[in-house]
Protein backbone atom coordinates (compact mmCIF):
# COMPACT_ATOMS: atom_id res chain seq x y z
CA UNK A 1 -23.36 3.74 2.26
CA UNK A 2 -19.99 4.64 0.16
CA UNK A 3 -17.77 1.81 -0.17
CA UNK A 4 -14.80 2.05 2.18
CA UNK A 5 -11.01 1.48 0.90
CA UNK A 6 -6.82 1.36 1.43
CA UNK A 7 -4.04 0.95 -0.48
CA UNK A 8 -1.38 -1.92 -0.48
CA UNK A 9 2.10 -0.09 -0.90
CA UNK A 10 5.63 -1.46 -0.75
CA UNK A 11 7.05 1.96 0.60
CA UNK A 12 10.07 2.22 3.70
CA UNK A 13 11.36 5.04 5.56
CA UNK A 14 14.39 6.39 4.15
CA UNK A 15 14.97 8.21 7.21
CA UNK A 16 15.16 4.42 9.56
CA UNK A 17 17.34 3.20 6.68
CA UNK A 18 19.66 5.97 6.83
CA UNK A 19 19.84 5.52 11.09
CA UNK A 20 20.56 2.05 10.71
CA UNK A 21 23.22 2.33 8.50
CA UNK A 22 25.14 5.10 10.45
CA UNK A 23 24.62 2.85 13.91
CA UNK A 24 25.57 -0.25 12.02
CA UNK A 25 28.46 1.67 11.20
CA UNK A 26 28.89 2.99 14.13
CA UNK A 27 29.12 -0.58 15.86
CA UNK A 28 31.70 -1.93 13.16
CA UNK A 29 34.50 1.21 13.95
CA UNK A 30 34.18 -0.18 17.55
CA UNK A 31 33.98 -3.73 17.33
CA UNK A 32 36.89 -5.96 18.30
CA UNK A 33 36.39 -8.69 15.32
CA UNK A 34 36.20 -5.97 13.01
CA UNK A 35 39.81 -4.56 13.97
CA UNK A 36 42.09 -4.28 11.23
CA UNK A 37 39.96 -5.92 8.41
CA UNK A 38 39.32 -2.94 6.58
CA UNK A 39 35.18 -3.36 7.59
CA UNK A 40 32.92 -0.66 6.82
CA UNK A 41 29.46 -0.19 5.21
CA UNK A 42 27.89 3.07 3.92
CA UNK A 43 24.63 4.05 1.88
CA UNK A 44 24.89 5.25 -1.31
CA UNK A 45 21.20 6.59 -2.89
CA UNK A 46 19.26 3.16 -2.96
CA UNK A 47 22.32 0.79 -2.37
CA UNK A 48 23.83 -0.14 1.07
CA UNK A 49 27.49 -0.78 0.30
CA UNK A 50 29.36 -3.22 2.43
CA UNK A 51 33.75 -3.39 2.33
CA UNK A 52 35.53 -5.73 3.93
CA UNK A 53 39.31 -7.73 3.75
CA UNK A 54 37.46 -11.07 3.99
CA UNK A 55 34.26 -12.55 2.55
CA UNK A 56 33.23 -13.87 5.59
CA UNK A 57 33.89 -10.22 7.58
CA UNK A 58 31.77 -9.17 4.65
CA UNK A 59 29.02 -11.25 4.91
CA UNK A 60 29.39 -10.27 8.95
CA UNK A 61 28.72 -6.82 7.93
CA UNK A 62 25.81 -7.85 6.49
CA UNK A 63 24.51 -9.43 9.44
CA UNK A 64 24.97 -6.43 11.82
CA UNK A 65 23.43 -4.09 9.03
CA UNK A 66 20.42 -6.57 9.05
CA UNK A 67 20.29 -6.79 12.59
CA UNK A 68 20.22 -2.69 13.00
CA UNK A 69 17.22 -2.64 10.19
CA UNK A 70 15.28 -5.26 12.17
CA UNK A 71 16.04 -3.31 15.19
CA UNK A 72 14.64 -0.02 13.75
CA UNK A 73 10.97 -1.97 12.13
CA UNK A 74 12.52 -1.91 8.45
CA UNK A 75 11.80 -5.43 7.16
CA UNK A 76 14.29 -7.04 5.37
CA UNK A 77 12.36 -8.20 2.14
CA UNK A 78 13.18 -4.68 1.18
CA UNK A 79 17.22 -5.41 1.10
CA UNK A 80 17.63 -7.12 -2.42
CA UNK A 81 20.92 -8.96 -1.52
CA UNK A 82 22.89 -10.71 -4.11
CA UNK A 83 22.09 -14.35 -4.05
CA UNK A 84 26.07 -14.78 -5.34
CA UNK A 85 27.43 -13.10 -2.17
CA UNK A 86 30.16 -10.65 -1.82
CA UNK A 87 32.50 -10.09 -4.82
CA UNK A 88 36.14 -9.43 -4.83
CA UNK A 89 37.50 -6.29 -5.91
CA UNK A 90 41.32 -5.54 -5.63
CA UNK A 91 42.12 -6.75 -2.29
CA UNK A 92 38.76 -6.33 -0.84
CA UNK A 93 35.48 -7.70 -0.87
CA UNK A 94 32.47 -5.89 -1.80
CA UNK A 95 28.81 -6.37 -1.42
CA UNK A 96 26.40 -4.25 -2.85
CA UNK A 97 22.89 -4.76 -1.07
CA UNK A 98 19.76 -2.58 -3.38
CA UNK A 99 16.71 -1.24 -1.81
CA UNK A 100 13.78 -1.89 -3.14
CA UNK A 101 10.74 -0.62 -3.43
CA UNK A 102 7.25 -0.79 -4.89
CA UNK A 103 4.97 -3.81 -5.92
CA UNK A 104 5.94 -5.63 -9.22
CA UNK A 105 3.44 -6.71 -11.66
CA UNK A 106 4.18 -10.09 -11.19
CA UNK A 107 3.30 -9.69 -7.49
CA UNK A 108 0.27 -7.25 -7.58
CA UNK A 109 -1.23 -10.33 -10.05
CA UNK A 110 -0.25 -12.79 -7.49
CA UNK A 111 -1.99 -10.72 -4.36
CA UNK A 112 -5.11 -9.59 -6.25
CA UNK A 113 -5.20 -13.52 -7.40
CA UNK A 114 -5.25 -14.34 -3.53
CA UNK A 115 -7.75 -11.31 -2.48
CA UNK A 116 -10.12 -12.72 -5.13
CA UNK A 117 -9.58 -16.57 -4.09
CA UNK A 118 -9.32 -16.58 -0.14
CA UNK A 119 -10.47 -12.82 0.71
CA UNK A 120 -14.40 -12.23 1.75
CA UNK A 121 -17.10 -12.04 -1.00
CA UNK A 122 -17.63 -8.40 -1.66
CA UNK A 123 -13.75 -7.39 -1.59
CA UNK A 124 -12.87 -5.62 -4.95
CA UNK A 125 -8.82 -5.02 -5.85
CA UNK A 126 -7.35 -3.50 -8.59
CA UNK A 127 -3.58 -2.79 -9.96
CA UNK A 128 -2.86 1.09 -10.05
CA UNK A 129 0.40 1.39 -11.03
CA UNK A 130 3.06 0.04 -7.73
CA UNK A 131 0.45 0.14 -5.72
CA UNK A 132 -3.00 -1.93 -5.54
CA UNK A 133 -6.46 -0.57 -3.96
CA UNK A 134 -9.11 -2.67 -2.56
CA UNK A 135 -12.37 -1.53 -1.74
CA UNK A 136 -16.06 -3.00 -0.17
CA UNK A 137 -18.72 -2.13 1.56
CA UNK A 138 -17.85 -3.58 4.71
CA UNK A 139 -14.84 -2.42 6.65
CA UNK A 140 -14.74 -5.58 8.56
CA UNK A 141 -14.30 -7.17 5.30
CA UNK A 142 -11.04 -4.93 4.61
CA UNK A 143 -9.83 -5.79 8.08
CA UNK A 144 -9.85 -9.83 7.39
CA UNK A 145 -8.46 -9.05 3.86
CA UNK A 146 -5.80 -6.92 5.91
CA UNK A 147 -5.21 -10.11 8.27
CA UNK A 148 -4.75 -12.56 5.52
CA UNK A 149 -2.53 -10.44 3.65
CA UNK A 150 -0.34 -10.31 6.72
CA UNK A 151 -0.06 -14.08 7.34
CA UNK A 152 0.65 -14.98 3.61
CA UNK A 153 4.29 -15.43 2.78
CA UNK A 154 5.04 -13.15 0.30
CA UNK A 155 8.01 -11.49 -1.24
CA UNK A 156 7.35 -8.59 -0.70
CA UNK A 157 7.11 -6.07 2.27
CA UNK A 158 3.21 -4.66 2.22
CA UNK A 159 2.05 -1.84 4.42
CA UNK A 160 -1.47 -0.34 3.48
CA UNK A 161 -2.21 3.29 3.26
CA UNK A 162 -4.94 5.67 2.79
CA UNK A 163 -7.63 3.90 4.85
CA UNK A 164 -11.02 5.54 4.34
């Protein structure tokens, strides 16, 4: 029997991102703690850009952006938010929030390191680039390694493709 196999990817849907950016917006226009403070976020490529007059209305922005991605299944370990917070720029306060995406060398080692520790016996994984495939004979094998992939608290958002 040919072994059977899936990919670990770090991918999101740019097409979610983009609708819960325009509702988020959409809820700060028409807001009433968002009056007059100059509020407003947009996305720009891979960056969400958040404006407001205050750093707290800025870091409020934030929080309804993050509540819209959450509402729409987009998990937030893909928003690479500034661990300094909003800066100030003329009058205003900006906060630039990246997206990212893709698994980092540093964490492909640490999640092939955990297949090969805590994952069942005949479970093979290797790095391919952003992306890492594991492969055995058993598919209820790739199903436990799925499992404890979930549960682990990692940094990173992992959705697994190409199931065969």
């Amino acid at each position: 029997m040919a072994d059977s196999s899936f990919d670990i990817v770090s991918k999101f849907d740019k097409q979610e991102i983009a609708n819960a950016v325009n509702s988020a917006s959409k809820e700060i226009a028409t807001r009433y703690d968002f009056k007059n403070v100059g509020a407003s976020v947009e996305l720009a490529g891979e960056v969400i850009k958040m404006k407001a007059s205050t750093e707290e209305r800025c870091k409020a922005v934030l929080d309804v952006v993050q509540t819209h991605l959450v509402k729409r299944k987009v998990s937030l370990k893909h928003l690479d938010v500034p661990e300094a917070g909003p800066r100030i720029s003329g009058k205003e306060y900006h906060l630039d929030a990246a997206l990212k995406e893709g698994i980092s060398q540093e964490n492909a080692k640490k999640i092939n390191k955990l297949i090969r520790d805590e994952g069942p016996k005949g479970v093979k994984s290797q790095i391919q680039g952003d992306e890492l495939r594991v492969s055995s004979k058993s598919r209820d094998d790739l199903q436990a390694v799925q499992r404890m992939l979930r549960e682990a608290d990692l940094d990173v958002a992992l959705s697994f493709t190409n199931q065969r």
